[in-house]
Protein backbone atom coordinates (compact mmCIF):
# COMPACT_ATOMS: atom_id res chain seq x y z
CA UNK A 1 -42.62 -76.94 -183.82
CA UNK A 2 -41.97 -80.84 -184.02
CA UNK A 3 -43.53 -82.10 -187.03
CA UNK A 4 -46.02 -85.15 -185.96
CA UNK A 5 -45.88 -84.11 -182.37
CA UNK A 6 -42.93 -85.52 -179.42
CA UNK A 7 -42.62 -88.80 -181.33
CA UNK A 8 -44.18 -88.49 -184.55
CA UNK A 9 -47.80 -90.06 -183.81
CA UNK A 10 -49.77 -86.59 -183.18
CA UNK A 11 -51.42 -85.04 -186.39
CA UNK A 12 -50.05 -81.43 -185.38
CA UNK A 13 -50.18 -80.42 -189.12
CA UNK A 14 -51.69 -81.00 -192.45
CA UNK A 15 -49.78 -80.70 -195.65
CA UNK A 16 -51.43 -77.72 -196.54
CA UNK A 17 -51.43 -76.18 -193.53
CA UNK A 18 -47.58 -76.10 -193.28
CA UNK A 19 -47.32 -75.10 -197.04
CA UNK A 20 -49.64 -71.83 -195.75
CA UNK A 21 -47.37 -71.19 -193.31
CA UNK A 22 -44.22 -71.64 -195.21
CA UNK A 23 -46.03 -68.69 -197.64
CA UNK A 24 -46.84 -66.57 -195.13
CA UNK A 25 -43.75 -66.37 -193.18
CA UNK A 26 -44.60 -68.02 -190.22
CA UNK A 27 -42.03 -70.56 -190.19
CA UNK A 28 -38.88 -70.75 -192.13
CA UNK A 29 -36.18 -73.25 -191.07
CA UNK A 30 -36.50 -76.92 -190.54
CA UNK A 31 -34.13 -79.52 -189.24
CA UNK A 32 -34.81 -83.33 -191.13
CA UNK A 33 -32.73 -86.06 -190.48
CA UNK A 34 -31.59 -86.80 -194.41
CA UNK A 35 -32.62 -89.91 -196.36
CA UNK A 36 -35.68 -92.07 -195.25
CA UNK A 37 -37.35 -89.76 -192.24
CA UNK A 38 -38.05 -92.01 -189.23
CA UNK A 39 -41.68 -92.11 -188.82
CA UNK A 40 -40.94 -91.94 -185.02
CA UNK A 41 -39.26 -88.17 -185.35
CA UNK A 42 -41.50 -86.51 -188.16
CA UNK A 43 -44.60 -87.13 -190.67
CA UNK A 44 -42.85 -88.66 -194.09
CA UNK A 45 -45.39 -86.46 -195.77
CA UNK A 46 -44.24 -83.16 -194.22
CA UNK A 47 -40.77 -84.06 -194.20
CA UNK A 48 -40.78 -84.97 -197.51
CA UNK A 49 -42.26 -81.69 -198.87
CA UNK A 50 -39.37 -80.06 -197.09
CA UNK A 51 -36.85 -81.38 -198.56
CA UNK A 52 -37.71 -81.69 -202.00
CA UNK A 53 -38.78 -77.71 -202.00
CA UNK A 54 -36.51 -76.11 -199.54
CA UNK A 55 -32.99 -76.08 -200.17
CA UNK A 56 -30.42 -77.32 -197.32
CA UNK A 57 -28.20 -74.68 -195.57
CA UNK A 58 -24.66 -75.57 -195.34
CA UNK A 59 -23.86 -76.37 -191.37
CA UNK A 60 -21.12 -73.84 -191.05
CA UNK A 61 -23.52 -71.15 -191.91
CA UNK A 62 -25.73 -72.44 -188.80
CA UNK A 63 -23.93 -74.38 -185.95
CA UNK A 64 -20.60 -76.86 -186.03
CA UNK A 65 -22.84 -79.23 -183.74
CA UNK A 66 -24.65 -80.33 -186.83
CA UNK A 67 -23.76 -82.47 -189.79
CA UNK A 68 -25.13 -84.15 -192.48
CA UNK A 69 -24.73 -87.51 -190.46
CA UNK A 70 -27.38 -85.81 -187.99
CA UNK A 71 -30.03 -83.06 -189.04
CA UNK A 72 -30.44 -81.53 -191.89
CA UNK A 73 -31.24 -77.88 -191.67
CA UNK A 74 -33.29 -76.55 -194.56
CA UNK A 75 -34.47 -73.18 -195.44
CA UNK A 76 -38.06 -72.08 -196.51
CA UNK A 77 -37.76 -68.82 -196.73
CA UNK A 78 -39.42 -66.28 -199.32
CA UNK A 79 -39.27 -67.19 -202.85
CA UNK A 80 -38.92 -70.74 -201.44
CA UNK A 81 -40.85 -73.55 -201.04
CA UNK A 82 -44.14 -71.81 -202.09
CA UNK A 83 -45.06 -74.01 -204.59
């Protein structure tokens, strides 16, 4: 699911409508590029929520191709981002 759409301009979620999911268990992981999100790649908003409530996975637990000079895998899991 790209957050904003292809390049960021498409309203594919609300705030609260990702938060649901997040509690329910629909989705889990999301890759962010870290520090200021490019408007271009992802809503600010969304973005924003998911890194300041769901924790960052370490990339050797998930895939050598990504760093923290690239994305930024994060993990919403249960007991996790639900606030």
């Amino acid at each position: 699911m790209a957050m904003g759409g292809f390049i960021g301009s498409d309203p594919t979620l609300t705030l609260s409508q990702l938060r649901k999911y997040v509690r329910q268990g629909q989705v889990r992981y999301f890759l962010v590029y870290p520090g200021q999100v490019p408007p271009r790649f992802a809503d600010p908003v969304l973005a924003g929520w998911v890194t300041a409530h769901c924790p960052v996975v370490k990339p050797a637990a998930f895939a050598a191709a990504f760093t923290q000079d690239a994305l930024v895998l994060h993990d919403c899991g249960p007991a996790k981002g639900s606030s």
